[in-house]
Structure formats: C-alpha cells, structure tokens
PDB file of N, CA and C in Angstrom:
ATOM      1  N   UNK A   1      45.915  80.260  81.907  1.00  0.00           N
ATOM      2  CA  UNK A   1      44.925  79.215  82.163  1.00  0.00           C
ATOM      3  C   UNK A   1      45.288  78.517  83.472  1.00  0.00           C
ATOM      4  N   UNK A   2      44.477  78.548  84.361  1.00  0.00           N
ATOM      5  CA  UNK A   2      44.575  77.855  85.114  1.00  0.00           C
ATOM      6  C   UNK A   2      44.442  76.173  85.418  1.00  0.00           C
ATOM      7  N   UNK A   3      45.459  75.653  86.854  1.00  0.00           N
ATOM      8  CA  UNK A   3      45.285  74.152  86.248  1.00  0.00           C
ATOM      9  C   UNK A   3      43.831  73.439  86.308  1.00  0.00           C
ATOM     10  N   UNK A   4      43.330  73.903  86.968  1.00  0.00           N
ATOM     11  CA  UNK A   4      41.832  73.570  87.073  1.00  0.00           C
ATOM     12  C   UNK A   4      41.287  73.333  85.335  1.00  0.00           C
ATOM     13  N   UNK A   5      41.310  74.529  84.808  1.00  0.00           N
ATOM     14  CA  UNK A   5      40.890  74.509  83.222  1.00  0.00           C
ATOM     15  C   UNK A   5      41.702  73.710  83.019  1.00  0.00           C
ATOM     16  N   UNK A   6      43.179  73.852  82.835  1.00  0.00           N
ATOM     17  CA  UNK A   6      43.954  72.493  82.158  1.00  0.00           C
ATOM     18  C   UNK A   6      42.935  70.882  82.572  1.00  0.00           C
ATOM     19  N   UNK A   7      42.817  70.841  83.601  1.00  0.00           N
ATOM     20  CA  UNK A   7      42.300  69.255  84.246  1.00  0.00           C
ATOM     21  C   UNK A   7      40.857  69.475  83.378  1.00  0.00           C
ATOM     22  N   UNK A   8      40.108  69.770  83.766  1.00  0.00           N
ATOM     23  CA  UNK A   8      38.944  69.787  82.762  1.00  0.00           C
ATOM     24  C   UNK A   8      38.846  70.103  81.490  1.00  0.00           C
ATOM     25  N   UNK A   9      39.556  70.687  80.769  1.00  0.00           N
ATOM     26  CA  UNK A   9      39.905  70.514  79.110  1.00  0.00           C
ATOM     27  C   UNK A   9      40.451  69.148  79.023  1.00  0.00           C
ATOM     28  N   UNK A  10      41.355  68.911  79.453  1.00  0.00           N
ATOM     29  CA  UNK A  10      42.057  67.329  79.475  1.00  0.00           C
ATOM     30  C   UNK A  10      40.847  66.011  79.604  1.00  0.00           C
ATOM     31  N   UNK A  11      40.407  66.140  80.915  1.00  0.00           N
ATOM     32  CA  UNK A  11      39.307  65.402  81.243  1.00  0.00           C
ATOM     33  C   UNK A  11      37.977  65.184  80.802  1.00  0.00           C
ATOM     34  N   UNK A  12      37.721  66.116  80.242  1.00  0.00           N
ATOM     35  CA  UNK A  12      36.267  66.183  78.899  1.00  0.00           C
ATOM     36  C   UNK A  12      37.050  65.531  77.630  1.00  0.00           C
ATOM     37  N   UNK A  13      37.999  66.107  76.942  1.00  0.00           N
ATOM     38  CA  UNK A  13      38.633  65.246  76.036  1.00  0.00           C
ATOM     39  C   UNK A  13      38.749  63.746  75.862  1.00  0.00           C
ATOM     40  N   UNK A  14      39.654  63.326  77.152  1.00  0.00           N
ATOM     41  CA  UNK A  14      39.689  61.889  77.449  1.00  0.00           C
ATOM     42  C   UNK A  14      38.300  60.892  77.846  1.00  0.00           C
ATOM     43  N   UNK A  15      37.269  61.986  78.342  1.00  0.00           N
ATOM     44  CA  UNK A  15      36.068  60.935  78.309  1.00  0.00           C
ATOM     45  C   UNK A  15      34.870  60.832  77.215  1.00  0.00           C
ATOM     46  N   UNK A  16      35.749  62.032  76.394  1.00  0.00           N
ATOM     47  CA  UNK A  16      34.137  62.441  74.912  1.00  0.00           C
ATOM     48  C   UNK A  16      35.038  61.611  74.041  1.00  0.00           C
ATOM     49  N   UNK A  17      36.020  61.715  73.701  1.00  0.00           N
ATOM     50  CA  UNK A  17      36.997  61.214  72.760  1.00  0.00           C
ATOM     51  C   UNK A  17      37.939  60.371  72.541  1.00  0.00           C
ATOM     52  N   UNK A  18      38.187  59.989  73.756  1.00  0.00           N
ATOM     53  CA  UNK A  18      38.841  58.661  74.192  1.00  0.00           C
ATOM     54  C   UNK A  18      38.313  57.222  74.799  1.00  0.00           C
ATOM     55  N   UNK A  19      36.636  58.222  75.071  1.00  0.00           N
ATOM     56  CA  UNK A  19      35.946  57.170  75.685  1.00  0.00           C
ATOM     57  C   UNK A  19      36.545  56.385  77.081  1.00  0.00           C
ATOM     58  N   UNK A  20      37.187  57.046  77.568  1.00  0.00           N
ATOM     59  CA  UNK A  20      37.386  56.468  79.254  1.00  0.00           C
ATOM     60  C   UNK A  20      36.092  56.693  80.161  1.00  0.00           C
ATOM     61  N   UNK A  21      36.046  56.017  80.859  1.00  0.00           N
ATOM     62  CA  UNK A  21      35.353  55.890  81.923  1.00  0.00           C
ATOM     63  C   UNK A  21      35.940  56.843  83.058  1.00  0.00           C
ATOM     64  N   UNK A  22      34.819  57.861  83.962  1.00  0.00           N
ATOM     65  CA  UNK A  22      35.152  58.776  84.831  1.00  0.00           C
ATOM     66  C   UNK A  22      35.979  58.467  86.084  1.00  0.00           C
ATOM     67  N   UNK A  23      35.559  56.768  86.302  1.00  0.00           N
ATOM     68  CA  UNK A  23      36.271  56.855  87.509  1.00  0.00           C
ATOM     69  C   UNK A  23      37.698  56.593  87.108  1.00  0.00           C
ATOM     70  N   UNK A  24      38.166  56.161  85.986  1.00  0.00           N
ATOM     71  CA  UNK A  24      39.793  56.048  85.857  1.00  0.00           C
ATOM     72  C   UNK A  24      40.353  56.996  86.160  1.00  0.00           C
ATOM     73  N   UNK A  25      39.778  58.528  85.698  1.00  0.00           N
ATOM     74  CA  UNK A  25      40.803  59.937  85.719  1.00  0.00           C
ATOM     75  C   UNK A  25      40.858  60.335  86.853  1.00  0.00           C
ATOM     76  N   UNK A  26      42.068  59.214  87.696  1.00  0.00           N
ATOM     77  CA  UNK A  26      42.708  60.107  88.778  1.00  0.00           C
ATOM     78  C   UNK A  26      44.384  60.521  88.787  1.00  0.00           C
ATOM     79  N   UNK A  27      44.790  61.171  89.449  1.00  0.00           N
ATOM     80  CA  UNK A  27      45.959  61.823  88.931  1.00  0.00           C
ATOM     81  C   UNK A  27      46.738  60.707  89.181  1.00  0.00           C
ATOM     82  N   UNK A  28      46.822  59.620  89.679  1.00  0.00           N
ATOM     83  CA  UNK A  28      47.982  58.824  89.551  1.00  0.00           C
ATOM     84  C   UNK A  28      47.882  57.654  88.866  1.00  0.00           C
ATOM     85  N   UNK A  29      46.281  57.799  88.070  1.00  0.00           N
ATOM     86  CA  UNK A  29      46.366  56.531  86.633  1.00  0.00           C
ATOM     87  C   UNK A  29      47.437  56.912  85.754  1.00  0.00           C
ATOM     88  N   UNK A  30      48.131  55.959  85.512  1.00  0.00           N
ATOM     89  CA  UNK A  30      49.182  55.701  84.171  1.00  0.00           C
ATOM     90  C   UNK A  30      48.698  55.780  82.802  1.00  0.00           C
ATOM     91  N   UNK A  31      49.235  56.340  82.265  1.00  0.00           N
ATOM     92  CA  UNK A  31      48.227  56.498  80.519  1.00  0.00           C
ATOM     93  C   UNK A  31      48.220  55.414  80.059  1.00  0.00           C
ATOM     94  N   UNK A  32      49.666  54.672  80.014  1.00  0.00           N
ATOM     95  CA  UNK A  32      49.894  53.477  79.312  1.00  0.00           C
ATOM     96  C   UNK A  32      49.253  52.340  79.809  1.00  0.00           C
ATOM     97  N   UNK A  33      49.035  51.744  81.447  1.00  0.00           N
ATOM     98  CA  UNK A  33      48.764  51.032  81.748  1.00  0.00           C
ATOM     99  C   UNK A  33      47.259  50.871  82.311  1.00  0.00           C
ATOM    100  N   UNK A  34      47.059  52.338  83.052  1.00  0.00           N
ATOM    101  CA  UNK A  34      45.774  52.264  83.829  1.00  0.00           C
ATOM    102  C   UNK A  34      44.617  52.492  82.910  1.00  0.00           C
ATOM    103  N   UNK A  35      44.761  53.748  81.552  1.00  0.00           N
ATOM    104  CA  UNK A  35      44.330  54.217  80.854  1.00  0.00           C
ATOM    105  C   UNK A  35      44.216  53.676  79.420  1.00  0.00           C
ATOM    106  N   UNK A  36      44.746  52.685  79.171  1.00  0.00           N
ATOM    107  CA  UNK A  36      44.726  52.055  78.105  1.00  0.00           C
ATOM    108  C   UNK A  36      45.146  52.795  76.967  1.00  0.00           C
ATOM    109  N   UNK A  37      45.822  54.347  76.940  1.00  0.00           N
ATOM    110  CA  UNK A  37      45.767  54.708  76.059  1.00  0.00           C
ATOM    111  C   UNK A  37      47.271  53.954  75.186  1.00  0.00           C
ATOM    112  N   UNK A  38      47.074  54.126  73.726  1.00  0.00           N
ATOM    113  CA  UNK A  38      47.645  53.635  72.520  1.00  0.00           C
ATOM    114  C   UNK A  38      48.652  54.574  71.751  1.00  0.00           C
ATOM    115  N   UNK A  39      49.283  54.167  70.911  1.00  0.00           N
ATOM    116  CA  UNK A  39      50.043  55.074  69.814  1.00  0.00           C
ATOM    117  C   UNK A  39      48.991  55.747  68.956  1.00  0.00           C
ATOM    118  N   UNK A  40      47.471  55.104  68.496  1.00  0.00           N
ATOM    119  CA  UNK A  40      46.579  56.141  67.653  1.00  0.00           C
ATOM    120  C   UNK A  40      46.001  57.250  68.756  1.00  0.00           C
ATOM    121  N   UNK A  41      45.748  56.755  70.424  1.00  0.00           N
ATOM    122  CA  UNK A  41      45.287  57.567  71.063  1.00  0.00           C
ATOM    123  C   UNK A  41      46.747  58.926  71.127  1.00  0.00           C
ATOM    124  N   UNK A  42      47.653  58.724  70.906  1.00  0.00           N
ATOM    125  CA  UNK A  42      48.455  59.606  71.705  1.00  0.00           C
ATOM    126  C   UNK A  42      48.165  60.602  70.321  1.00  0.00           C
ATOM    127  N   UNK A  43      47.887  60.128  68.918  1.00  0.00           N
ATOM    128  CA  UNK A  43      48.094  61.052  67.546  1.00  0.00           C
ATOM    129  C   UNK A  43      46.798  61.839  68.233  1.00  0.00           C
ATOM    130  N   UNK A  44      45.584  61.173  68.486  1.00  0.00           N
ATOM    131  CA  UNK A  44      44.326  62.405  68.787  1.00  0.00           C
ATOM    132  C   UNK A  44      44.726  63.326  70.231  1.00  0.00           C
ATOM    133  N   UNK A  45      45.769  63.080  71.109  1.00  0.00           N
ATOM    134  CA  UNK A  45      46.130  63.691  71.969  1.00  0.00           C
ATOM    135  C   UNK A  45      46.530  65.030  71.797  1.00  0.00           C
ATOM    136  N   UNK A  46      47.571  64.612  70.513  1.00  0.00           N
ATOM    137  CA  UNK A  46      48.556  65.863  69.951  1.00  0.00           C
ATOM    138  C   UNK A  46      47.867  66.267  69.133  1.00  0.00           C
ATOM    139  N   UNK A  47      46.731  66.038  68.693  1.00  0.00           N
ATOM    140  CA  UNK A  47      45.725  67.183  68.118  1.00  0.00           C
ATOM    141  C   UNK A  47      44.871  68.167  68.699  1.00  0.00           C
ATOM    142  N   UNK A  48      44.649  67.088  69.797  1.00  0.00           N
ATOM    143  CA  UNK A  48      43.949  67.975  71.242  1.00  0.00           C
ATOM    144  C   UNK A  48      44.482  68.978  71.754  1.00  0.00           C
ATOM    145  N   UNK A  49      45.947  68.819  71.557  1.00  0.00           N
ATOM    146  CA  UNK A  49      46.674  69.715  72.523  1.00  0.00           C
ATOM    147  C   UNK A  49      47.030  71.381  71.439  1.00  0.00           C
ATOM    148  N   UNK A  50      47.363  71.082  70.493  1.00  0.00           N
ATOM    149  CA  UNK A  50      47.360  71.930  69.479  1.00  0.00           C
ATOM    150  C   UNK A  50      46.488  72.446  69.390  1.00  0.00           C
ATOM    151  N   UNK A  51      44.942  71.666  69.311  1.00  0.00           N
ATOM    152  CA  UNK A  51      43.519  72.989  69.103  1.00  0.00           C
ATOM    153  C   UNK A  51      43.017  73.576  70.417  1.00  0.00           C
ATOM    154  N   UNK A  52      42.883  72.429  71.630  1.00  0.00           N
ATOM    155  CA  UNK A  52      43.228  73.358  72.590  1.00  0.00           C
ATOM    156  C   UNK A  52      44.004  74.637  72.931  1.00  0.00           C
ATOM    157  N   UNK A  53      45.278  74.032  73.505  1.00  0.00           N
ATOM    158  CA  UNK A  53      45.819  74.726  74.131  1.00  0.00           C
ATOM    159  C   UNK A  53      46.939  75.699  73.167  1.00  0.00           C
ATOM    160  N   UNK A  54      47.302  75.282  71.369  1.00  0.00           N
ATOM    161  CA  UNK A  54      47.749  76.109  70.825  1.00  0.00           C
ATOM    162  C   UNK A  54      49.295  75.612  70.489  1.00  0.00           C
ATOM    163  N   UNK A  55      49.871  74.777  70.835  1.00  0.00           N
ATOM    164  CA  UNK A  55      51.205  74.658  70.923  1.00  0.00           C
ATOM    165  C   UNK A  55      51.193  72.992  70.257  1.00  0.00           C
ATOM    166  N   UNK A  56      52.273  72.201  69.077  1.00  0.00           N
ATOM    167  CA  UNK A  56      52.449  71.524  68.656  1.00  0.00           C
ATOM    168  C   UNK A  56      53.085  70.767  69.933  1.00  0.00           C
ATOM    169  N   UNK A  57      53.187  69.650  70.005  1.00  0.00           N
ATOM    170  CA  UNK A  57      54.124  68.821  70.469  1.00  0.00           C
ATOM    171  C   UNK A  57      54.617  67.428  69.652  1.00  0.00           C
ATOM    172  N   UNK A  58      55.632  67.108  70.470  1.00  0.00           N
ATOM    173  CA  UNK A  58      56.361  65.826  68.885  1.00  0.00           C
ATOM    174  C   UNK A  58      56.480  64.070  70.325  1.00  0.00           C
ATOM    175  N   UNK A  59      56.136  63.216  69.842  1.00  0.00           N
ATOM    176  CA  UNK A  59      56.357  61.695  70.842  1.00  0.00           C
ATOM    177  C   UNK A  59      57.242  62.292  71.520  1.00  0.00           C
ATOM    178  N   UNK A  60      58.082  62.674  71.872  1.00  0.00           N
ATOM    179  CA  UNK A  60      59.472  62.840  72.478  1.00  0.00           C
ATOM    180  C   UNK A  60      58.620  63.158  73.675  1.00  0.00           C
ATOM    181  N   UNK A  61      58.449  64.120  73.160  1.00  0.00           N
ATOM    182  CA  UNK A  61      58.064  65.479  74.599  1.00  0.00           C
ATOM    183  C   UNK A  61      57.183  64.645  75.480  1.00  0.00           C
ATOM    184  N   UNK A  62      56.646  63.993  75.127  1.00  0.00           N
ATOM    185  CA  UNK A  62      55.981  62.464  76.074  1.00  0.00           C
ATOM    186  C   UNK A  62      56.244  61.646  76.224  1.00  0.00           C
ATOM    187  N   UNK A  63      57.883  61.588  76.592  1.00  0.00           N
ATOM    188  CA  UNK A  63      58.538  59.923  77.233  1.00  0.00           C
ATOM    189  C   UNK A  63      58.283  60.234  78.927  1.00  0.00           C
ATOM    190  N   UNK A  64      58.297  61.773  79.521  1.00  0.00           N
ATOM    191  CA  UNK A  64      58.218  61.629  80.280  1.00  0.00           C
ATOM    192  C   UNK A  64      57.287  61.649  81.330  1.00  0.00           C
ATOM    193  N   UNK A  65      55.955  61.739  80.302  1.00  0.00           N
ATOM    194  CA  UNK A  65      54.524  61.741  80.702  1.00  0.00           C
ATOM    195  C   UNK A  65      54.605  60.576  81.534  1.00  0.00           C
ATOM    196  N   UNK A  66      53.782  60.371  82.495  1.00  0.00           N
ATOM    197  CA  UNK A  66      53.834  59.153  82.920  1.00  0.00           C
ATOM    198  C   UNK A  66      52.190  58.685  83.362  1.00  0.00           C
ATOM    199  N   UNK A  67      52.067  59.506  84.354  1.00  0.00           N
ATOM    200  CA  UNK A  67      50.748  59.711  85.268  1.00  0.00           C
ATOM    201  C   UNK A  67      49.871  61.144  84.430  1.00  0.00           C
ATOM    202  N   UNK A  68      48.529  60.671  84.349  1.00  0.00           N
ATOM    203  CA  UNK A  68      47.605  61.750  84.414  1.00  0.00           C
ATOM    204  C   UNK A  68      48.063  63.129  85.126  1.00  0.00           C
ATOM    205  N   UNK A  69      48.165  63.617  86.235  1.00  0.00           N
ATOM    206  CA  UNK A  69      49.172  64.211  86.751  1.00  0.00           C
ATOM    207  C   UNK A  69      49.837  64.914  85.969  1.00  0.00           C
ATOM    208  N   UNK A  70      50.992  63.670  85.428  1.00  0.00           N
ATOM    209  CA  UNK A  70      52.461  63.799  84.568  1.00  0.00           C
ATOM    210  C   UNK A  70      52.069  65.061  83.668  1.00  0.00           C
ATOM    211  N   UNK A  71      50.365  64.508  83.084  1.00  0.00           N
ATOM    212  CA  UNK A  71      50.056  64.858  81.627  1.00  0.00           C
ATOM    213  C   UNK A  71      49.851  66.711  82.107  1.00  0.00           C
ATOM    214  N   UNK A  72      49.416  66.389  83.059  1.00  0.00           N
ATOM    215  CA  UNK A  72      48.651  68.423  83.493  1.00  0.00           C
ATOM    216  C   UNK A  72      49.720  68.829  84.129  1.00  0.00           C
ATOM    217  N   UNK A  73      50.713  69.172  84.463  1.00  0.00           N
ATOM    218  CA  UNK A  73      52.020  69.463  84.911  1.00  0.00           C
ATOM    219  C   UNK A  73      52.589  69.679  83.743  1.00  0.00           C
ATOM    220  N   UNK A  74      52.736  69.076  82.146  1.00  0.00           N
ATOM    221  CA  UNK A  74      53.022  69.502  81.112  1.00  0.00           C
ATOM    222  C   UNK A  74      52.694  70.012  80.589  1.00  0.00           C
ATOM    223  N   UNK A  75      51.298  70.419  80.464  1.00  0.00           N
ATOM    224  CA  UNK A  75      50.656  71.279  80.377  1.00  0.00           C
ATOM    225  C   UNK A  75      50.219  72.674  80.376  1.00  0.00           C
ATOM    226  N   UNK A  76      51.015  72.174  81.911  1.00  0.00           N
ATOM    227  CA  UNK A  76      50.971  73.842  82.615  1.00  0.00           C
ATOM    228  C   UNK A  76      52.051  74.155  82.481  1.00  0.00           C
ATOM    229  N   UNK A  77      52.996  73.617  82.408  1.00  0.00           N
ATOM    230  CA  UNK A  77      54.351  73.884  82.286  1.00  0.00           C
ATOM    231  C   UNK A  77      54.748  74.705  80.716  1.00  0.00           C
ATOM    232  N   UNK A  78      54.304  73.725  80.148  1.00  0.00           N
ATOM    233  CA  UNK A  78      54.214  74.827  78.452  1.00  0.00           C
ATOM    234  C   UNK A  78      53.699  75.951  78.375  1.00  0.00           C
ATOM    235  N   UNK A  79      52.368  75.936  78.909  1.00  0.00           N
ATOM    236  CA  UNK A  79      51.366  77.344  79.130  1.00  0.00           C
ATOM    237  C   UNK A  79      52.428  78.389  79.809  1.00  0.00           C
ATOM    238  N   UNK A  80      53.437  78.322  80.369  1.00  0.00           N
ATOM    239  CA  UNK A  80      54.086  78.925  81.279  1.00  0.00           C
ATOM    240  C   UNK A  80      53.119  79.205  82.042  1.00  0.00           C
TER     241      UNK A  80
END
C-alpha cells in the first residue's frame, strides 16, 4: 500500500468518524493538541487500524505518535 492510500484511508476515517474538520489534517497537526483527539478516539483508532490495515496495535505503540505525519510513517512502517 502505498503512502498516498495510507493518508487517505487515515484521512476519510478521521473526517467520517472522528468528525474533524478538513482543514486540520495537515501533517504537522498534533493528535493530542491540534486534533482534539481523546482516549475513546484513540479505542476507534485501533479499530480502524485493525479493519483497515489488518494488524492489532496496543496504547504503547502510540507514545510515539505525535504528528499526523507521526501517525502515516507508522503506518507505513508496519505495512513494511
């Protein structure tokens, strides 16, 4: 998968289901701060990411998420 698909699987998610607004998703909004996202948003995250992309992940593996960015770089990084 390319990161392009990663950014737009991510980015349809966060604006159908998270309800963000388009102009926030730029790669150097902060989840926590710019993005408002929460501890219930991060549980629909790790569901996202599992029916998406196939692979479980646990809080941990996202201390070092930081930036939008952060988030598709992990992404791709798992995908190998």
């Amino acid at each position: 998968m390319s990161r392009i698909e990663i950014e737009n699987k991510i980015n349809k998610f966060l604006l159908e289901d998270i309800e963000l607004e388009e102009e926030l998703l730029k790669p150097e909004a902060t989840l926590k701060d710019d993005l408002k996202i929460d501890s219930l948003d991060y549980v629909d995250i790790a569901v996202m990411i599992e029916n998406t992309f196939g692979f479980k992940i646990k809080p941990e593996d996202m201390k070092e998420v930081i930036t939008l960015d952060d988030f598709y770089k992990f992404i791709e990084n798992k995908l190998g």
